[in-house]
Protein backbone atom coordinates (compact mmCIF):
# COMPACT_ATOMS: atom_id res chain seq x y z
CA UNK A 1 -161.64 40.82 -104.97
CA UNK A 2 -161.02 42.37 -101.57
CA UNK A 3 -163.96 45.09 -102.32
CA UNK A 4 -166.62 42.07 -102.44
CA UNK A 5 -169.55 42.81 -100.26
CA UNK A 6 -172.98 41.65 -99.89
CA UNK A 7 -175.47 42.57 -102.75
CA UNK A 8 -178.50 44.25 -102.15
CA UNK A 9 -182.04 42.48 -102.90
CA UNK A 10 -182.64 42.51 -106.84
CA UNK A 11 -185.63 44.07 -107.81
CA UNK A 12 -189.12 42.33 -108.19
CA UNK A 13 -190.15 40.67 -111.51
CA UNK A 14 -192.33 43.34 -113.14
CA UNK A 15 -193.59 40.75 -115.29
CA UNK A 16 -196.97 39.04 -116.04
CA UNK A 17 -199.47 39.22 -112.61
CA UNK A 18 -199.15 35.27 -112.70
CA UNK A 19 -195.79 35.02 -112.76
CA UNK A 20 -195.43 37.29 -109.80
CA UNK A 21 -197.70 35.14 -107.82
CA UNK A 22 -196.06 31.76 -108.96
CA UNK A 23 -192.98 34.00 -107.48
CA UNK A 24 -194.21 34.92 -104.53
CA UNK A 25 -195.86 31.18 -103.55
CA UNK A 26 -191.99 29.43 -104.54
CA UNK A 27 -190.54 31.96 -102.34
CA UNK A 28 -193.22 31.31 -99.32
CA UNK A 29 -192.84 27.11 -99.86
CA UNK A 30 -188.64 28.09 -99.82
CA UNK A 31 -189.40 30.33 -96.39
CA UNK A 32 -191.46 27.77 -95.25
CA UNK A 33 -189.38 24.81 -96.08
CA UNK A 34 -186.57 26.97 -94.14
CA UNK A 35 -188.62 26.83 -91.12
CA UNK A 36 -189.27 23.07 -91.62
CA UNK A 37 -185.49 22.19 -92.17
CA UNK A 38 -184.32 23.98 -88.80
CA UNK A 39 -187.06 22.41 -86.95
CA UNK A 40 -186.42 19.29 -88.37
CA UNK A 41 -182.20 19.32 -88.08
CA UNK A 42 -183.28 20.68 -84.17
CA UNK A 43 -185.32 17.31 -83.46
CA UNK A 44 -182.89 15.55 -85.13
CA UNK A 45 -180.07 16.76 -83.00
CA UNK A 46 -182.02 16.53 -79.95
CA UNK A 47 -183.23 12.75 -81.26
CA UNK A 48 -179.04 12.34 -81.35
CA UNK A 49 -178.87 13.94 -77.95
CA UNK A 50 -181.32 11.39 -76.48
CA UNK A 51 -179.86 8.42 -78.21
CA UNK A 52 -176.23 9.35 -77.03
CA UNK A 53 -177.42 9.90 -73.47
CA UNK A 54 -179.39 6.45 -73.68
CA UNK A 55 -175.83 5.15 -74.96
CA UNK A 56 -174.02 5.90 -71.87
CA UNK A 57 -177.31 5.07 -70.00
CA UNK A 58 -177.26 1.46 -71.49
CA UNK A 59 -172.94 1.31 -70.61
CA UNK A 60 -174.05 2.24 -67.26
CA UNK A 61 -176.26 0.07 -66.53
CA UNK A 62 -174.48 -2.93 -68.32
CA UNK A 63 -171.19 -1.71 -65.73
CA UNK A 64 -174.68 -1.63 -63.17
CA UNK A 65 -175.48 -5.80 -63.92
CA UNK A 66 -171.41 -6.11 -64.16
CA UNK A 67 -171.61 -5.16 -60.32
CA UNK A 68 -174.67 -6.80 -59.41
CA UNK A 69 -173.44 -10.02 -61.15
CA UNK A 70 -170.34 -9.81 -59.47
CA UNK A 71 -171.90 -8.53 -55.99
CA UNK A 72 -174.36 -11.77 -56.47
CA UNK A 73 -171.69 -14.56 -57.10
CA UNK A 74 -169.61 -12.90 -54.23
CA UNK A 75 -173.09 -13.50 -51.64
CA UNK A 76 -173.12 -17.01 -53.24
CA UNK A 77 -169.85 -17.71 -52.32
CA UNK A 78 -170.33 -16.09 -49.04
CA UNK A 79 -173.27 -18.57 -48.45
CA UNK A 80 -171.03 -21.52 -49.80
CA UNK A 81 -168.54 -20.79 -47.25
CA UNK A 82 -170.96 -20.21 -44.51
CA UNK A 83 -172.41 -23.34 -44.86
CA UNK A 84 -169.07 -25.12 -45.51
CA UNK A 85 -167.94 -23.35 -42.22
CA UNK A 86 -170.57 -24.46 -40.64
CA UNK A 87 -170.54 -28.07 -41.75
CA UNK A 88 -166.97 -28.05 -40.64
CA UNK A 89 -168.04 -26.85 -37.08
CA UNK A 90 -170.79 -29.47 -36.85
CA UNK A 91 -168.29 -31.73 -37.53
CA UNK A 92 -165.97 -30.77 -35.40
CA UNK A 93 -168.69 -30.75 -32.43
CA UNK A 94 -169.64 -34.08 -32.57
CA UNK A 95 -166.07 -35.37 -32.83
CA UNK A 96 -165.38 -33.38 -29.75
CA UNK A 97 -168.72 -34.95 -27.82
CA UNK A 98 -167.43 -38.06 -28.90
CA UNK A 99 -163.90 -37.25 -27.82
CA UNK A 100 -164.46 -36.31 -24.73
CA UNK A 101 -167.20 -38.51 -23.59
CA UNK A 102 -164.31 -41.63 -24.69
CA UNK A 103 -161.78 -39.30 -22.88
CA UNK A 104 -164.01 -38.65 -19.83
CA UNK A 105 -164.97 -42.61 -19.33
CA UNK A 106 -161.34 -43.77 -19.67
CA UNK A 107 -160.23 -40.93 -17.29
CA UNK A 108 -162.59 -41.57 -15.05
CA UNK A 109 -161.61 -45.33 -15.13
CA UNK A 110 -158.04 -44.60 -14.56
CA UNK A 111 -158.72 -42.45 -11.89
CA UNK A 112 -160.13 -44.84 -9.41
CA UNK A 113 -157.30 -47.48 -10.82
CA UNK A 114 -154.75 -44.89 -9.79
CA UNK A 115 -156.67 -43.99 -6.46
CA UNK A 116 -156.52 -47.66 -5.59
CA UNK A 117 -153.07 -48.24 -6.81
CA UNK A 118 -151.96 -45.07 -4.88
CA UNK A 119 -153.79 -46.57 -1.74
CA UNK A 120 -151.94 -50.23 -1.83
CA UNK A 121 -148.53 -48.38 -2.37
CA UNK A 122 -149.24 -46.22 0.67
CA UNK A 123 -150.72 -49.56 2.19
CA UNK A 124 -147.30 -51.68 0.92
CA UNK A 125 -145.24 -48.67 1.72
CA UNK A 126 -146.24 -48.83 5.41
CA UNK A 127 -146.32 -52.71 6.07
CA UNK A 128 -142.47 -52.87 3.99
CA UNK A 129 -141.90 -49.72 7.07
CA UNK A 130 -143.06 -52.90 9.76
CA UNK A 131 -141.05 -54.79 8.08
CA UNK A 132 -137.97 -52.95 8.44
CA UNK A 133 -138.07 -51.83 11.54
CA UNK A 134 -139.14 -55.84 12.66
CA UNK A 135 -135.83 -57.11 10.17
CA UNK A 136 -133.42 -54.20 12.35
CA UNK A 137 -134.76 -55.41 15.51
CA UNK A 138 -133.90 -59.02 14.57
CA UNK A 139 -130.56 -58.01 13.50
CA UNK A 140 -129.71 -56.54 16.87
CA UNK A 141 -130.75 -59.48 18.54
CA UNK A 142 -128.57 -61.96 15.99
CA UNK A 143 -125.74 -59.65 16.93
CA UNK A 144 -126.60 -60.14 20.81
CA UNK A 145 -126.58 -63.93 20.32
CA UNK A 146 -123.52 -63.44 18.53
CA UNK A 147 -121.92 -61.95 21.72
CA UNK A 148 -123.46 -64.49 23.90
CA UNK A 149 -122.29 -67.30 21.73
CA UNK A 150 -118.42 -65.52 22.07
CA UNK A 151 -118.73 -64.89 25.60
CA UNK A 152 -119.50 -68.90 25.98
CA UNK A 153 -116.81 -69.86 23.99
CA UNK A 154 -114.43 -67.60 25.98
CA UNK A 155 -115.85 -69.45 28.80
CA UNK A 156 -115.83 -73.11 27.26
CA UNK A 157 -112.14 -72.20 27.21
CA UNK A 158 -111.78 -70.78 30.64
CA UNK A 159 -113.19 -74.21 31.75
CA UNK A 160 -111.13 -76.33 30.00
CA UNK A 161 -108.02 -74.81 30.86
CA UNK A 162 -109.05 -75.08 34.51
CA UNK A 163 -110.57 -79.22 33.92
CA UNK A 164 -107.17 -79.55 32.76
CA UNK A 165 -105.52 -78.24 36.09
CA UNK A 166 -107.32 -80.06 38.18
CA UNK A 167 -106.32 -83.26 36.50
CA UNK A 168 -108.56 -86.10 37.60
CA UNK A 169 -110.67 -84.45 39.78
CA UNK A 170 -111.37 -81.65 37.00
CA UNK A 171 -112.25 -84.45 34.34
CA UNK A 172 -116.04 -84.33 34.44
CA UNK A 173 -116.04 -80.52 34.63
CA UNK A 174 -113.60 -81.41 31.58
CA UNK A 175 -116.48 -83.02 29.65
CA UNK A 176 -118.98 -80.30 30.20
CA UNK A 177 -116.59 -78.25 29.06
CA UNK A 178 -116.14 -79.56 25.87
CA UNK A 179 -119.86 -79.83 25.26
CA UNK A 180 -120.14 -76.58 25.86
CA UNK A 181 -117.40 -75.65 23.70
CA UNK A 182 -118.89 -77.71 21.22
CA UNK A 183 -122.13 -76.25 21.94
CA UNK A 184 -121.17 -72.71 21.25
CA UNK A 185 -119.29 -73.99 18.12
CA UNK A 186 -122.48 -74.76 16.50
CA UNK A 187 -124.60 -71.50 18.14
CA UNK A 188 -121.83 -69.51 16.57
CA UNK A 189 -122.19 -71.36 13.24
CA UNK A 190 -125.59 -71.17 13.14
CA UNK A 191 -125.83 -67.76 14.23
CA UNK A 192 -123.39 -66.97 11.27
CA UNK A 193 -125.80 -68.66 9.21
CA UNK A 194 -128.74 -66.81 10.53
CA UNK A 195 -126.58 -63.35 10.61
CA UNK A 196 -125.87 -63.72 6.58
CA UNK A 197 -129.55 -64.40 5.99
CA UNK A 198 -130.78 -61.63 7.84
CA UNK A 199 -128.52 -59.12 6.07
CA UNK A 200 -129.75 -60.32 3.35
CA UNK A 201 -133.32 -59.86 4.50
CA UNK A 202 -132.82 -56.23 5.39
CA UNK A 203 -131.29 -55.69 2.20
CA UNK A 204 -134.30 -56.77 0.63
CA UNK A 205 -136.93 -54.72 2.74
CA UNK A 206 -135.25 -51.92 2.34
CA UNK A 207 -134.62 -52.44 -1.21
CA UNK A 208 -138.14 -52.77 -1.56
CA UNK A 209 -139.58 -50.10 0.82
CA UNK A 210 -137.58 -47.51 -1.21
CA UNK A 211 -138.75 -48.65 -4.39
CA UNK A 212 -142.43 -48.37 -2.85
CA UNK A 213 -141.78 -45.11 -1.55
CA UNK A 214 -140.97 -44.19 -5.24
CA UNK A 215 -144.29 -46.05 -6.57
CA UNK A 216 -146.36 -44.22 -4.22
CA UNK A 217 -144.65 -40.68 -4.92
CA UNK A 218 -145.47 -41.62 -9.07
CA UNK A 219 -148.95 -42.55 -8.15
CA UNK A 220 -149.75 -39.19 -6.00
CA UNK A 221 -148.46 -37.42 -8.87
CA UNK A 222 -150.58 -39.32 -11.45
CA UNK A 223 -153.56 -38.77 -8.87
CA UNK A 224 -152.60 -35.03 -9.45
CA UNK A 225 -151.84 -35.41 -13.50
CA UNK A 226 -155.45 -36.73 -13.43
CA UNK A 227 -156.82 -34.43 -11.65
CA UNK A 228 -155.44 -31.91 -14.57
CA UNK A 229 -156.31 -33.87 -17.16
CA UNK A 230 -159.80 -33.52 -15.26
CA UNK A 231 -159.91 -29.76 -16.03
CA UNK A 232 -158.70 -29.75 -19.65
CA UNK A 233 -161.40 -31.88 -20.02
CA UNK A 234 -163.55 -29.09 -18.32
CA UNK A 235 -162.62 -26.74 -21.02
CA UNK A 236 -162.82 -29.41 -23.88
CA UNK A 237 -166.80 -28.88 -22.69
CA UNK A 238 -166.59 -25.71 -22.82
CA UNK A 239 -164.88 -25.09 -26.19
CA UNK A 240 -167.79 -27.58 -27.46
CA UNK A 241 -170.38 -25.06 -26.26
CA UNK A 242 -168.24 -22.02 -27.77
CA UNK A 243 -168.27 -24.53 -31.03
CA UNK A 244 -172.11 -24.83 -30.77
CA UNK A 245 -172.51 -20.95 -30.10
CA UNK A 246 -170.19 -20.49 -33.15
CA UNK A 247 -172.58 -22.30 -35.15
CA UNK A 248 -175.72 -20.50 -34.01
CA UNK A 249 -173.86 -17.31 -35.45
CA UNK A 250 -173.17 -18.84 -38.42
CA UNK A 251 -175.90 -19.53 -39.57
CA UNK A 252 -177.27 -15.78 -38.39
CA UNK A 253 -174.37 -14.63 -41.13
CA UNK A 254 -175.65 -17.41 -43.50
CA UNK A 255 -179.59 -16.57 -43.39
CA UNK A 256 -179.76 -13.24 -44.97
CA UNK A 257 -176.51 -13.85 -46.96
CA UNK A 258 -179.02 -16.45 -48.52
CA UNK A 259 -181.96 -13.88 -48.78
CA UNK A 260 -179.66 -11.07 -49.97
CA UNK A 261 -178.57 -13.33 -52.71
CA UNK A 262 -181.95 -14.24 -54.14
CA UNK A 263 -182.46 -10.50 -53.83
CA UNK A 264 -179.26 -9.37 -55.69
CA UNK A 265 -180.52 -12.21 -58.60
CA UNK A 266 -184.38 -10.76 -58.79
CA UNK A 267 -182.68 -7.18 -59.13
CA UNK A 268 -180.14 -8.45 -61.54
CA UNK A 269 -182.97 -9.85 -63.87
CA UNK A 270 -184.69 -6.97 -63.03
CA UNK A 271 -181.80 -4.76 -64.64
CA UNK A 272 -181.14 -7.11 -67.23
CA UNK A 273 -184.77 -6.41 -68.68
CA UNK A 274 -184.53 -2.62 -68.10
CA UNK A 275 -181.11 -2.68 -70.10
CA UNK A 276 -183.32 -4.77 -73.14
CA UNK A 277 -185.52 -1.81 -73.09
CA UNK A 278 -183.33 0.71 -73.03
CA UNK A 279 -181.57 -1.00 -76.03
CA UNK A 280 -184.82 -1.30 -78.03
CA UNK A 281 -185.47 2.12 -77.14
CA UNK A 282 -182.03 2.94 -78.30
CA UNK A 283 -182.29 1.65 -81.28
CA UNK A 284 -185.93 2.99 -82.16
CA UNK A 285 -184.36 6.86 -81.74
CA UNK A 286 -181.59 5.67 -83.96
CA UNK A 287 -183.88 4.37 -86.72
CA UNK A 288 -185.82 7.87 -85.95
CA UNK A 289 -182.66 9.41 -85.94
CA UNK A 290 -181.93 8.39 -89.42
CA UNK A 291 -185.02 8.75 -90.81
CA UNK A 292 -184.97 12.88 -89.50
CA UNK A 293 -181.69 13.15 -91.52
CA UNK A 294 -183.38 11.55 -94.36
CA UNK A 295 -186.19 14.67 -93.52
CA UNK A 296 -183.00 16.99 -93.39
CA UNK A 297 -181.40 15.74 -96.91
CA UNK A 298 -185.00 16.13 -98.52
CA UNK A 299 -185.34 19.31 -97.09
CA UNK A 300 -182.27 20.79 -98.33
CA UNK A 301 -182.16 18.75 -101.42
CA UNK A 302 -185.74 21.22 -101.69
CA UNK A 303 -184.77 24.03 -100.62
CA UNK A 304 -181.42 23.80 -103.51
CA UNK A 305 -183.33 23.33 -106.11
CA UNK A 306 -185.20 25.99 -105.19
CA UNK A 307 -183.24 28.73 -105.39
CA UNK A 308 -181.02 27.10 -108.44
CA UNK A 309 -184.66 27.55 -110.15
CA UNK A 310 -183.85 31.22 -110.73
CA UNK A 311 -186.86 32.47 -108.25
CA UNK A 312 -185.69 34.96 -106.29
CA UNK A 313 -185.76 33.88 -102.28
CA UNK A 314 -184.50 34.98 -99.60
CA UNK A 315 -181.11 32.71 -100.00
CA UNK A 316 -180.82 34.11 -103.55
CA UNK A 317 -178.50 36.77 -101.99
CA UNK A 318 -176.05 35.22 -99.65
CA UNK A 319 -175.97 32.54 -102.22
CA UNK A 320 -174.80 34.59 -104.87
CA UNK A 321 -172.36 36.51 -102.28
CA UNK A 322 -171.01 32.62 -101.17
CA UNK A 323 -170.09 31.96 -104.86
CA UNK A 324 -168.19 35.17 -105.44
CA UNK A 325 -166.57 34.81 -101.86
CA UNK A 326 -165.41 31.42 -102.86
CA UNK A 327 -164.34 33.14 -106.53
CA UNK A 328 -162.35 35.90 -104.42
CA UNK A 329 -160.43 33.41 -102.39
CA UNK A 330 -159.72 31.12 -105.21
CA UNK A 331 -157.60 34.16 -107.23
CA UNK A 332 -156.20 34.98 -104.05
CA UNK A 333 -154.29 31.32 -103.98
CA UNK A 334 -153.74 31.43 -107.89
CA UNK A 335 -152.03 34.95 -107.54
CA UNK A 336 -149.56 33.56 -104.61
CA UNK A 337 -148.90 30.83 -106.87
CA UNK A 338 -148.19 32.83 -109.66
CA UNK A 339 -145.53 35.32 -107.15
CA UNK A 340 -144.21 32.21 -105.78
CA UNK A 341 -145.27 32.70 -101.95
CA UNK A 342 -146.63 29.11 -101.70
CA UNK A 343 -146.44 26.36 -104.40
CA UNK A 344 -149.45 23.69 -105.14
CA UNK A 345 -148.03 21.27 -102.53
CA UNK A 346 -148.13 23.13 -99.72
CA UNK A 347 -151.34 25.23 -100.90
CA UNK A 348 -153.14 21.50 -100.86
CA UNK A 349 -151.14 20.09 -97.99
CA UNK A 350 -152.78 17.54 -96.00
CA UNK A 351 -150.23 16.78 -93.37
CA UNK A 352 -152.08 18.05 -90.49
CA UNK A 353 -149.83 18.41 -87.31
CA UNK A 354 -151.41 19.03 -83.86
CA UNK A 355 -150.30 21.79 -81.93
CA UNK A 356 -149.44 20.49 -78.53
CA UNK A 357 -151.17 21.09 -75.42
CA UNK A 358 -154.09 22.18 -77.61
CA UNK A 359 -157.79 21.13 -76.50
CA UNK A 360 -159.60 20.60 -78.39
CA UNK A 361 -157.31 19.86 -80.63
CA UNK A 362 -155.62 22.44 -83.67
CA UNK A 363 -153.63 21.67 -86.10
CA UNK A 364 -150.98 23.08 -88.50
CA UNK A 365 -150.10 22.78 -92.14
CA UNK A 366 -147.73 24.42 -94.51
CA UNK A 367 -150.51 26.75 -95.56
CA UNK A 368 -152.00 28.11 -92.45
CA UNK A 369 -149.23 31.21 -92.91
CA UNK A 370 -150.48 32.16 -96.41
CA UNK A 371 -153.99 32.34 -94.82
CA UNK A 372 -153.70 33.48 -92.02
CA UNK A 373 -152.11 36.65 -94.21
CA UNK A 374 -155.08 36.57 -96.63
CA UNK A 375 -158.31 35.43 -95.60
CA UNK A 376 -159.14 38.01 -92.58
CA UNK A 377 -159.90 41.08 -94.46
CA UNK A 378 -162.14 39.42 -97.09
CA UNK A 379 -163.91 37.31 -93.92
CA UNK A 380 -164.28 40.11 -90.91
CA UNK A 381 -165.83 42.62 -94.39
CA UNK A 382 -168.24 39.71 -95.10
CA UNK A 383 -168.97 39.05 -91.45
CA UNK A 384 -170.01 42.67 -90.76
CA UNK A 385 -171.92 42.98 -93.52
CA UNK A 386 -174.97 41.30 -92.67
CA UNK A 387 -176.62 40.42 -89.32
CA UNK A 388 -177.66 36.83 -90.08
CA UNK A 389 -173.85 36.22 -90.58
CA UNK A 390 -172.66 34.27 -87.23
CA UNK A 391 -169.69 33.12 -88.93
CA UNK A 392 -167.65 33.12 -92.47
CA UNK A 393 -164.49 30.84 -93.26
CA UNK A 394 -162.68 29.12 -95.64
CA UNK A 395 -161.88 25.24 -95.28
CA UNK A 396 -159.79 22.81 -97.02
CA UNK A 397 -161.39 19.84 -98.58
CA UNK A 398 -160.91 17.39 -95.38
CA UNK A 399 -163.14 19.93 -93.47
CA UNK A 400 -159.74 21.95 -91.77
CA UNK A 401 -160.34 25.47 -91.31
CA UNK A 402 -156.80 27.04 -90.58
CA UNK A 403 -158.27 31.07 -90.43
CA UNK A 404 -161.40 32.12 -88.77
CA UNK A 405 -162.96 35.39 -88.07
CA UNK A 406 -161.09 36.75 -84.98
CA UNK A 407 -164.06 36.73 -82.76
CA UNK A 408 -163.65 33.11 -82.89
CA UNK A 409 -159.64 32.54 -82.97
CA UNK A 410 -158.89 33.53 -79.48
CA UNK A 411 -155.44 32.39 -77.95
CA UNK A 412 -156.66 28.58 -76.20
CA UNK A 413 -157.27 29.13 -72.28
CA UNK A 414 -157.32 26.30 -69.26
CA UNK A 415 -161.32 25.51 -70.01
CA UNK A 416 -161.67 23.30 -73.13
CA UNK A 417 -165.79 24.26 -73.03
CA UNK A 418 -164.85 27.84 -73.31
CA UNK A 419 -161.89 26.81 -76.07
CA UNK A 420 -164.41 25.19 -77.94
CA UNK A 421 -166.59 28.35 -78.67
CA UNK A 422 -164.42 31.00 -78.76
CA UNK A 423 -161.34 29.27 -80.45
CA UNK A 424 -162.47 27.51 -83.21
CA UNK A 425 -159.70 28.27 -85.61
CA UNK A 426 -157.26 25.20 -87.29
CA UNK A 427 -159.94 22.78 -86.20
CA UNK A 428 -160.74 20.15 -88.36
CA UNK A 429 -164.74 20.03 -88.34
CA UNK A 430 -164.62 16.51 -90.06
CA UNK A 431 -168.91 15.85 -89.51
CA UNK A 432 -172.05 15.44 -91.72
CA UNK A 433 -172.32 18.93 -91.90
CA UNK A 434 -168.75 19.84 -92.19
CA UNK A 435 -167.51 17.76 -94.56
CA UNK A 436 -170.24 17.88 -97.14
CA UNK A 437 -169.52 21.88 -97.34
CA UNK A 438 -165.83 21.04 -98.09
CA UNK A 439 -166.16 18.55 -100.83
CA UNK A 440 -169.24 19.87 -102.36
CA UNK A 441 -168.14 20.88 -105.73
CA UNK A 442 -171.59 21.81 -107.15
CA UNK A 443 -172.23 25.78 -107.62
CA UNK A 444 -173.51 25.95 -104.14
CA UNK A 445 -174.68 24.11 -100.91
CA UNK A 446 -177.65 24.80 -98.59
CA UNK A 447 -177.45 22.70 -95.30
CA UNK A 448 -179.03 23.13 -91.91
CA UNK A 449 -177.34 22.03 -88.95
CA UNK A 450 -177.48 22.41 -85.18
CA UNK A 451 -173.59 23.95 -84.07
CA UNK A 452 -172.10 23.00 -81.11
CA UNK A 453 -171.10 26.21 -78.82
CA UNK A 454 -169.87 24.10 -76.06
CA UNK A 455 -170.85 23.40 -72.48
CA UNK A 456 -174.07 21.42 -74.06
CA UNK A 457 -175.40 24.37 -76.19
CA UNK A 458 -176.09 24.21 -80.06
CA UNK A 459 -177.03 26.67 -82.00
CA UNK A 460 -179.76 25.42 -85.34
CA UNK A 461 -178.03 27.36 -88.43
CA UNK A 462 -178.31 27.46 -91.89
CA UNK A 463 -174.89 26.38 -94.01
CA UNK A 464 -174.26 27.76 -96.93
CA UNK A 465 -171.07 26.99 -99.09
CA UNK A 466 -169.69 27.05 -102.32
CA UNK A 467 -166.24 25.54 -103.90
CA UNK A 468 -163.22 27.01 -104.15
CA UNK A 469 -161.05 25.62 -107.24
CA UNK A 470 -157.40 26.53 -107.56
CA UNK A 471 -156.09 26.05 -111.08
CA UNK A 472 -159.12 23.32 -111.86
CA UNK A 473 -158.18 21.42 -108.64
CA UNK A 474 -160.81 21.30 -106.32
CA UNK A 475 -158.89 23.10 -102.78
CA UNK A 476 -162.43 22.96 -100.68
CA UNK A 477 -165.23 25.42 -99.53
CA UNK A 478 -165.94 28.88 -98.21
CA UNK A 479 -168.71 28.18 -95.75
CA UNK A 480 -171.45 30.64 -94.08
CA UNK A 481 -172.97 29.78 -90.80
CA UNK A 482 -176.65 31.83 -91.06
CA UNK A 483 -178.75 32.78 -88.25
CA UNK A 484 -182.28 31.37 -89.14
């Protein structure tokens, strides 16, 4: 098995002129329906390209309308709260005209009432001043009648002690004495009297003078308290103008918050219709899409039957080399069987366990040691051995291919686009493409296919497999990637 190698061409039918050129025309439609399946798998891919690119297009712009939306009810909201704001501030205006014209009247009102009050307390102030000083002056002349009035009753005394002395002769001067006595009697009585009242009197005035000194003090300082209340009225005006300015500027912000809104809303529709069209066209490549795999499958499907006819072509060859590949690798897992090196559970394990760190992503099973020990010289003789070979590898029949040549199982580096092309070993190619090859279990299968090299590149190639059966149970595929 490990001698296979490719065959050589097998020699022309020598028979009957017809049936050479029946020969030769099936072999031109199979070259030519080669041609026409790798063009038609390359528009397809490309028609796959386009549609995924419109896919993230479309999510782009549906994030785009997201924002605009969003951008739009945020202006709206701005211009709600501009005009709310400046509602508010109109409001606020004319209660403060209206405040302060009712404030400035009244003030203005109790200013003069204060000014004149302030005037009749100086104007009490200084006649209660009069007053006192009249009400003292009185008092010292009560107190000089007082004396007076002692001084005569001293005297009233004096003269009758000397009436009484003079006996008879004094008794006249005895009488005026005693109305004299009598008459200082009632001047001191009186004067009393008029004493009391008078303290009294002063009392009073100056009772009242200091309690209209204190009245004309409060009103000069509610003159002045006006006078304040004067100013603060002042800037009342002029925090109405800053309240009208405020307004003006409002509604400067509000304006093209307004216009910027109905612009964000025509641009959002405007978007909205571009994503419809982009959709459509969306789903136009993907009906074209499927229909060029349709083109693909026909082709093939062709193109198979074909070269199972028997007519020699020029996939006669590699076919026949695919089958005994497949053959080869199939009595290498029923001879480790047989020795014991693997049993059928781990030969046709399907527990695949990523290998950490790995991207993209490998994976291990309990057969990748078997062949990884196996595989290699069979695969680097078969992909030396002819120039359209670009690749050669056996896979399981989930599409995992645990050995590949070596050119393409590199050790994984930092830079998953270079990982992807050169390190292409335990991957599990799980596609249209992939997966057909490993659970194909007719003789052989003919594909075309565009391969992805990574960093954006594919590669249109020609897939040719055929199944590998271990004991009668179907284990998967040994595939050929073919230059065409």
């Amino acid at each position: 098995m490990h001698a296979l190698a490719l065959k050589a061409p097998a020699p022309a039918n020598e028979d009957a002129p017809d049936a050479q050129a029946a020969s030769r025309a099936v072999v031109e439609i199979a070259e030519r329906f080669g041609k026409l399946s790798s063009e038609i798998t390359d528009i397809s891919g490309r028609i796959g390209d386009v549609n995924g690119q419109l896919d993230r297009q479309t999510a782009g712009l549906h994030r785009v309308v997201g924002s605009v939306d969003q951008v739009a009810r945020a202006n709206q909201a701005i211009q709600r709260s501009a005009e709310e704001a400046q509602n508010a501030a109109s409001v606020v205006k004319s209660g403060l005209e209206r405040v302060t014209g009712a404030v400035r009247l009244g003030l203005n009102a109790a200013q003069n009432d204060i000014a004149e009050l302030s005037n009749g307390a100086q104007s009490i102030s200084q006649a209660l001043a009069g007053a006192v000083e009249r009400a003292h002056k009185l008092r010292e002349a009560s107190e000089a009648i007082q004396s007076i009035t002692r001084e005569i009753q001293l005297l009233s005394i004096n003269a009758g002690v000397e009436a009484a002395r003079s006996g008879a002769a004094g008794r006249g001067f005895a009488v005026i004495a005693a109305a004299v006595k009598q008459l200082a009697e009632q001047t001191r009585d009186a004067t009393n009297a008029s004493s009391r009242q008078l303290d009294a009197l002063v009392a009073t005035v100056d009772q009242l003078a200091s309690q209209s000194e204190a009245n004309a003090l409060a009103a000069r300082r509610a003159s002045e308290e006006s006078q304040g209340i004067s100013r603060q009225i002042g800037e009342l005006d002029h925090f109405g103008k800053s309240v009208v300015g405020l307004i003006a500027e409002i509604d400067s912000i509000s304006a093209p918050t307004r216009d910027n809104a109905v612009a964000f809303a025509k641009v959002g529709a405007e978007l909205k219709d571009l994503v419809g069209g982009v959709e459509q066209s969306s789903h136009s490549l993907e009906v074209a899409s499927r229909r060029a795999s349709s083109l693909v499958s026909t082709s093939e499907a062709v193109l198979g039957s074909i070269a199972a006819s028997g007519v020699r072509t020029p996939q006669s060859e590699m076919i026949e080399t695919a089958i005994e590949a497949a053959t080869a690798v199939a009595g290498m897992f029923e001879q480790a069987l047989a020795s014991g090196q693997i049993g059928m559970a781990e030969l046709f394990d399907e527990n695949y366990r990523p290998v950490p760190g790995s991207n993209p992503v490998q994976h291990l099973t309990r057969f990748v040691e078997l062949t990884d020990r196996l595989l290699p010289p069979l695969q680097e003789k078969l992909l030396a051995g002819n120039r359209r070979v670009v690749f050669c590898a056996a896979v399981d029949r989930n599409g995992f291919l645990p050995t590949h040549n070596r050119k393409y199982a590199q050790p994984q580096g930092p830079d998953p686009v270079w990982n992807n092309a050169n390190c292409r070993n335990r991957r599990l190619f799980d596609d249209r493409t992939g997966l057909a090859a490993a659970r194909n279990q007719k003789p052989f299968l003919l594909q075309t296919y565009r391969r992805d090299m990574g960093g954006g590149n594919f590669l249109v190639m020609e897939d040719l497999s055929a199944p590998i059966f271990v004991r009668g149970r179907h284990w998967g595929g040994f595939r050929f990637g073919l230059s065409v």
